[in-house]
Protein backbone atom coordinates (compact mmCIF):
# COMPACT_ATOMS: atom_id res chain seq x y z
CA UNK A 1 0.00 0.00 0.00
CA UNK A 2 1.24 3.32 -1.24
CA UNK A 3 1.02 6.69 1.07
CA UNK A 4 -1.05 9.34 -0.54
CA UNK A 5 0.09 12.58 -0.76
CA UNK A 6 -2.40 15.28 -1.14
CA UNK A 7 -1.32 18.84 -1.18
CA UNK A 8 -4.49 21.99 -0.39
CA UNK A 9 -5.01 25.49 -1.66
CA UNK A 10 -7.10 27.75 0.50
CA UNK A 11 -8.63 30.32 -1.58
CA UNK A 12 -11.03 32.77 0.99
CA UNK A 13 -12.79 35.54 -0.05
CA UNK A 14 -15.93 37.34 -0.78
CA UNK A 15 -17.77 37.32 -4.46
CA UNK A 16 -21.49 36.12 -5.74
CA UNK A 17 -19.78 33.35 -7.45
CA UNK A 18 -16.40 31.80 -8.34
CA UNK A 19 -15.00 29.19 -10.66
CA UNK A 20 -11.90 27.08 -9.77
CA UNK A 21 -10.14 24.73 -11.54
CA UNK A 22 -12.22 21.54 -9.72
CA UNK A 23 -15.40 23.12 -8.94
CA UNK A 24 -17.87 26.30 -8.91
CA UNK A 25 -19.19 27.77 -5.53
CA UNK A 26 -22.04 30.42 -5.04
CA UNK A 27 -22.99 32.44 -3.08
CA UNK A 28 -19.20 32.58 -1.11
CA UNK A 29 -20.67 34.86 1.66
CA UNK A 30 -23.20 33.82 4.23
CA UNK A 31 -24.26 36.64 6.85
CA UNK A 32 -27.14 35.97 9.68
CA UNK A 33 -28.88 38.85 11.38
CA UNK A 34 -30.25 38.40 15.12
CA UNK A 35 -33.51 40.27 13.92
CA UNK A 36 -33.86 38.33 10.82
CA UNK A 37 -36.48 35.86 10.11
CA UNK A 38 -33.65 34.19 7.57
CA UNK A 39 -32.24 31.15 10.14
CA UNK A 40 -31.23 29.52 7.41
CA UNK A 41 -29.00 29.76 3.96
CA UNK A 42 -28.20 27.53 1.23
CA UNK A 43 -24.48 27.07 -0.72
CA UNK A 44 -24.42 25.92 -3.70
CA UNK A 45 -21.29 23.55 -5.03
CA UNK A 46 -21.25 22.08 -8.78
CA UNK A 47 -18.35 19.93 -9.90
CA UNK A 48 -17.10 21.46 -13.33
CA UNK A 49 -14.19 19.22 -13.40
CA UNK A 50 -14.65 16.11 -16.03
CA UNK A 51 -14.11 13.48 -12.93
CA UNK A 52 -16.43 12.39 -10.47
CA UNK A 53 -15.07 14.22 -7.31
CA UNK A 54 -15.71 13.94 -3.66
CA UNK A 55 -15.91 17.61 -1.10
CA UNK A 56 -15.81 17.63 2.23
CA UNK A 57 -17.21 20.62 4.42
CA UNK A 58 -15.85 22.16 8.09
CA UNK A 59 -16.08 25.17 10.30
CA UNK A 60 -12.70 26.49 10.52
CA UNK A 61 -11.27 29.73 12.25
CA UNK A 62 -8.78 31.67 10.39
CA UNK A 63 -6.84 34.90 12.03
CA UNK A 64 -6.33 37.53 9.11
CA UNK A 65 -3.23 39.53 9.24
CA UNK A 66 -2.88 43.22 7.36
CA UNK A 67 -1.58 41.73 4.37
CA UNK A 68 -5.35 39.95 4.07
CA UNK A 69 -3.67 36.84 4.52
CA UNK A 70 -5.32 33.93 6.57
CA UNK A 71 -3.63 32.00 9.20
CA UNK A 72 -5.63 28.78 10.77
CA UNK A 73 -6.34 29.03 14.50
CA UNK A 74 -7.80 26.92 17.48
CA UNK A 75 -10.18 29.59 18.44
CA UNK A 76 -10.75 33.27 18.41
CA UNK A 77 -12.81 35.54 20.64
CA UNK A 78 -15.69 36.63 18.10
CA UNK A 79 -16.28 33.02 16.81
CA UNK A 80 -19.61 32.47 15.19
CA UNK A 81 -18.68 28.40 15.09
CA UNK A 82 -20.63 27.09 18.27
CA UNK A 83 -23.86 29.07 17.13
CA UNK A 84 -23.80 27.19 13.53
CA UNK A 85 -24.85 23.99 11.87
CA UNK A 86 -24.69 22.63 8.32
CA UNK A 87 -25.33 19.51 5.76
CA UNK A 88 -24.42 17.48 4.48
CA UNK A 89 -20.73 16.99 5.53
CA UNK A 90 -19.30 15.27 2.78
CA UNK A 91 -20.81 14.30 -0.64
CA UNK A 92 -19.76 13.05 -4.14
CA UNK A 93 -20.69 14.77 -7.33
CA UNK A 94 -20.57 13.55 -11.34
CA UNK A 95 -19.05 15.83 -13.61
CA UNK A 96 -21.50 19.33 -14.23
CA UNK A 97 -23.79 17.82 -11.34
CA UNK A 98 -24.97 20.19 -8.13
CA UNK A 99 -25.24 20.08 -4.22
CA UNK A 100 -26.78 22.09 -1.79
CA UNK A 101 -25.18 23.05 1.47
CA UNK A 102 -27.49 23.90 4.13
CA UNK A 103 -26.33 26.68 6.43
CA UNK A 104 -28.14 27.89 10.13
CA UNK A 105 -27.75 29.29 12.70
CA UNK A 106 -28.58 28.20 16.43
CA UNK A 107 -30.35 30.54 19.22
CA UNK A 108 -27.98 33.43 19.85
CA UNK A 109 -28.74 33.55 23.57
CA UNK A 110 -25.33 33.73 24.79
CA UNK A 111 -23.34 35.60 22.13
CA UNK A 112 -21.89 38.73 22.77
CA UNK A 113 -23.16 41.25 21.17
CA UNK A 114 -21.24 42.51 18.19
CA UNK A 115 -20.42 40.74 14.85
CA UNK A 116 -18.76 37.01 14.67
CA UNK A 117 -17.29 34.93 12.42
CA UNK A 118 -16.09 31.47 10.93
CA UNK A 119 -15.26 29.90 8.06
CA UNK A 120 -17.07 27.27 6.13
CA UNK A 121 -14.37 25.43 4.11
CA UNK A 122 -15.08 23.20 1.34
CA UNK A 123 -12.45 20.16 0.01
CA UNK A 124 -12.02 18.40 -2.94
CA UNK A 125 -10.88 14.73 -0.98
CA UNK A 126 -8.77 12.25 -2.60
CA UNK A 127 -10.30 9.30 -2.41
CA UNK A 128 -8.21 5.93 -2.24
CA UNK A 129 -8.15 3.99 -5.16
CA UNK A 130 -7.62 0.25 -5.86
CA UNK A 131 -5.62 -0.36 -8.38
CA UNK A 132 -6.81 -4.12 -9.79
CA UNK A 133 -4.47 -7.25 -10.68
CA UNK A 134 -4.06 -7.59 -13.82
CA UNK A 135 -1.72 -11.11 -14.19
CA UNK A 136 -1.90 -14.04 -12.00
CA UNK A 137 0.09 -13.71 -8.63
CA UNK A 138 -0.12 -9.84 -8.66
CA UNK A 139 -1.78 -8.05 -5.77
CA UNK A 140 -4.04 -5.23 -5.57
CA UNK A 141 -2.54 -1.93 -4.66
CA UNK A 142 -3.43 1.47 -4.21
CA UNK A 143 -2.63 3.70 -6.66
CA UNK A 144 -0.30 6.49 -6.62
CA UNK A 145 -0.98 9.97 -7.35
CA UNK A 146 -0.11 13.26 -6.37
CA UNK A 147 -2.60 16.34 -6.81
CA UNK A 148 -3.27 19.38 -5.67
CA UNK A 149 -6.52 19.76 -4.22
CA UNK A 150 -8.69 23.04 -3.87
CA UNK A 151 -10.20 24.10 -0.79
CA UNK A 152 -12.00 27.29 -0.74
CA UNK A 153 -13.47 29.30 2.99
CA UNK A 154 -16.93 30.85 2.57
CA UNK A 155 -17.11 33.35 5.70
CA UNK A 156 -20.56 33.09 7.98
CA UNK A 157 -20.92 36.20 9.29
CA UNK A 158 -23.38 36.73 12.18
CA UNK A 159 -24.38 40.63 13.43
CA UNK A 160 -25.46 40.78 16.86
CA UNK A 161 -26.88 43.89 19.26
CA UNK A 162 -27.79 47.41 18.13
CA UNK A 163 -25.41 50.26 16.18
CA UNK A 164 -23.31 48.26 14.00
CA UNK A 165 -21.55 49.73 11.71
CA UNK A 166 -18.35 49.50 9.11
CA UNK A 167 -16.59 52.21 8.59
CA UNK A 168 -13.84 52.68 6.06
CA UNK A 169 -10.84 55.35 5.90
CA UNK A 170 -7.93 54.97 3.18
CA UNK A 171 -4.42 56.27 4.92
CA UNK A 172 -2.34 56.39 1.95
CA UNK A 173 -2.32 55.31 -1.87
CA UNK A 174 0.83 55.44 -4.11
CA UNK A 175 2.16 53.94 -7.20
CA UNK A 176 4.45 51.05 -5.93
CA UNK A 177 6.68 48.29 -8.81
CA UNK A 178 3.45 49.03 -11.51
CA UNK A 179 0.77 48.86 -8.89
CA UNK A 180 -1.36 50.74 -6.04
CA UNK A 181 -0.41 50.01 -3.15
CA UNK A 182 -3.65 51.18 -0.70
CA UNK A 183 -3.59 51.05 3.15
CA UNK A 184 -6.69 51.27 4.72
CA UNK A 185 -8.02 51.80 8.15
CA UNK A 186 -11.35 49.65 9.67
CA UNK A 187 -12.87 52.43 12.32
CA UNK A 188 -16.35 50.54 12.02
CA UNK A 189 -17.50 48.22 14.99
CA UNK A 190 -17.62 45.11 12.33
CA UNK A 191 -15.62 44.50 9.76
CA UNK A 192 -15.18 46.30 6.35
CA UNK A 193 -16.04 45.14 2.82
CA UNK A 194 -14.75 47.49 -0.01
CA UNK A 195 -14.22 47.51 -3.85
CA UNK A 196 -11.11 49.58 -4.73
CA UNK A 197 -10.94 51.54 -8.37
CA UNK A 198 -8.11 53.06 -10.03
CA UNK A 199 -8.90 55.97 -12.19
CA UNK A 200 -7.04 58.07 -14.88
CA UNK A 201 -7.07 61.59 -15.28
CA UNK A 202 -10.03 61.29 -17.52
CA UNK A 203 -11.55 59.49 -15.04
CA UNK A 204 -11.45 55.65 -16.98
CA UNK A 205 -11.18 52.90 -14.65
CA UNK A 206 -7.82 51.40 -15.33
CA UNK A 207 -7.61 49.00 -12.61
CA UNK A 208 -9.70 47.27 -9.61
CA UNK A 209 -9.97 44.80 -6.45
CA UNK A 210 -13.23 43.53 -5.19
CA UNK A 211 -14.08 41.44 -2.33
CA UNK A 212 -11.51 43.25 0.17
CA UNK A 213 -12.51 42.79 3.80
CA UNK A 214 -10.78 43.52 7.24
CA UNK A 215 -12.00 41.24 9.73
CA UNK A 216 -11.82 42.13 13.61
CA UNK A 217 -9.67 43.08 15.74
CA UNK A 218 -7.73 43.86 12.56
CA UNK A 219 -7.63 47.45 12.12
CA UNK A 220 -5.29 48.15 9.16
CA UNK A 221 -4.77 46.27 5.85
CA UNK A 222 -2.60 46.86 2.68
CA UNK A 223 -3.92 46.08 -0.79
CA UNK A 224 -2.20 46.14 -4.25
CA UNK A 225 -4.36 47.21 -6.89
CA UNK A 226 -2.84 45.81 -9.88
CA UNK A 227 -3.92 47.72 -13.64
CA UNK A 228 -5.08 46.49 -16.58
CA UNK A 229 -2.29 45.17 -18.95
CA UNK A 230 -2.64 47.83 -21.84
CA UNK A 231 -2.90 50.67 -19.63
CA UNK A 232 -1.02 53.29 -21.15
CA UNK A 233 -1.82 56.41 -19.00
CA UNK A 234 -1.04 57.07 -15.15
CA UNK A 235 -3.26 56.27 -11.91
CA UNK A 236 -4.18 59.53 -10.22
CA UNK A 237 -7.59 58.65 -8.19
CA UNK A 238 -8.84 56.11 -6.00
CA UNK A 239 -12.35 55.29 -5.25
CA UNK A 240 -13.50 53.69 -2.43
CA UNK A 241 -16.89 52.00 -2.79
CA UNK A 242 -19.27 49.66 -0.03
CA UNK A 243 -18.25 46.14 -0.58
CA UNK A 244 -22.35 45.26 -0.01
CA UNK A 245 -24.19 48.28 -1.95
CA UNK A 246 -21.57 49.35 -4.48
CA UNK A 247 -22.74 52.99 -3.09
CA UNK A 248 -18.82 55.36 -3.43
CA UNK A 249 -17.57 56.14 -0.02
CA UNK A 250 -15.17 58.20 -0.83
CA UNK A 251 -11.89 59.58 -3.58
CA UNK A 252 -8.86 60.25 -3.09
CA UNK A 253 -5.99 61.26 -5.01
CA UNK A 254 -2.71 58.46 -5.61
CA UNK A 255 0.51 59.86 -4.75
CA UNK A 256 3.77 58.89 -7.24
């Protein structure tokens, strides 16, 4: 019997939808409110590879650090993970078919008030496979194989208590080896979701980064905006828009 040697790629963020190489996921945000009827969510997971493939699905807690990187951790002060439940846990899917993920939330009795957070990830899994005789005397073995194996982290996001709020400063954008670098401040009580765009002078949108979020206690992140390949002219603005309504929270100007 041969060991197996699987090697993961965590891919977390925030969008409607995303394709990866193995599979699609949608939405890739969950968020519960205490006042909301909504107890309940669905995922949605669709194998667009062309091989029957097995997923596996957790509640993990990541740290972030200001560089939006994540870092796995044993627990975390605003964890949302003992007030959720989900199904199924693992499942197999044929090429181009679909499974539902079933997301809710318990009683929030004894939360603290404020916003918390985990991460549902989602696996592709290896599974072992026999590998049959073929001549007389032979034995059957498992096959070898090494692959690398997507695993993406949906956060679940649940808002607890009265005057919430995200609130989003930007403490310094300049051009930096072709890009923007931005550094941004979280002075909301929850954490921030922006969309960053690079303008021109004429005001064209030469470059942009969706889906950026700082999660608490963070306070600070940096974010490189990179532009679009046959740019020609210079950055000079930055716009700052809600991650959730698209409404502009602010511009600012991009220094050299």
């Amino acid at each position: 019997m041969f060991k197996k040697f699987c090697l993961y790629t965590l891919l977390a963020c925030l969008v409607v939808s995303k394709t990866y190489a193995g599979f699609t996921i949608f939405p890739m945000a969950v968020d519960f409110e205490e006042n909301s009827r909504k107890r309940s969510q669905t995922l949605n997971i669709m194998n667009s590879s062309n091989e029957l493939q097995t997923y596996r699905v957790n509640l993990v807690q990541y740290k972030q650090n200001e560089q939006g990187k994540f870092e796995e951790v044993e627990s975390m002060p605003n964890s949302a993970k003992d007030f959720l439940v989900f199904s199924p846990k693992q499942f197999t899917l044929k090429p181009g078919k679909t499974q539902a993920i079933r997301v809710a939330r318990k009683g929030l009795g004894n939360m603290a008030d404020g916003e918390s957070v985990t991460h549902l990830v989602v696996r592709e899994v290896e599974m072992p496979r026999v590998k049959k005789a073929t001549e007389e005397g032979e034995e059957d073995t498992l096959s070898v194989s090494v692959k690398v194996l997507q695993a993406i982290g949906i956060p679940v996001t649940i808002l607890k208590g009265k005057d919430l709020y995200a609130k989003t400063e930007v403490e310094s954008a300049k051009i930096k080896d072709g890009k923007v670098e931005v550094v941004l401040n979280r002075l909301g009580n929850i954490s921030s979701r922006v969309k960053l765009i690079v303008k021109d002078e004429k005001g064209t949108e030469i470059g942009r980064t969706d889906n950026v979020r700082i999660y608490l206690p963070n306070t600070k992140r940096t974010v490189s905006v990179s532009l679009k390949k046959d740019v020609t002219t210079k950055p000079t603005t930055l716009v700052l828009e809600d991650g959730l309504t698209g409404k502009e929270i602010l511009q600012t100007s991009i220094s050299k």
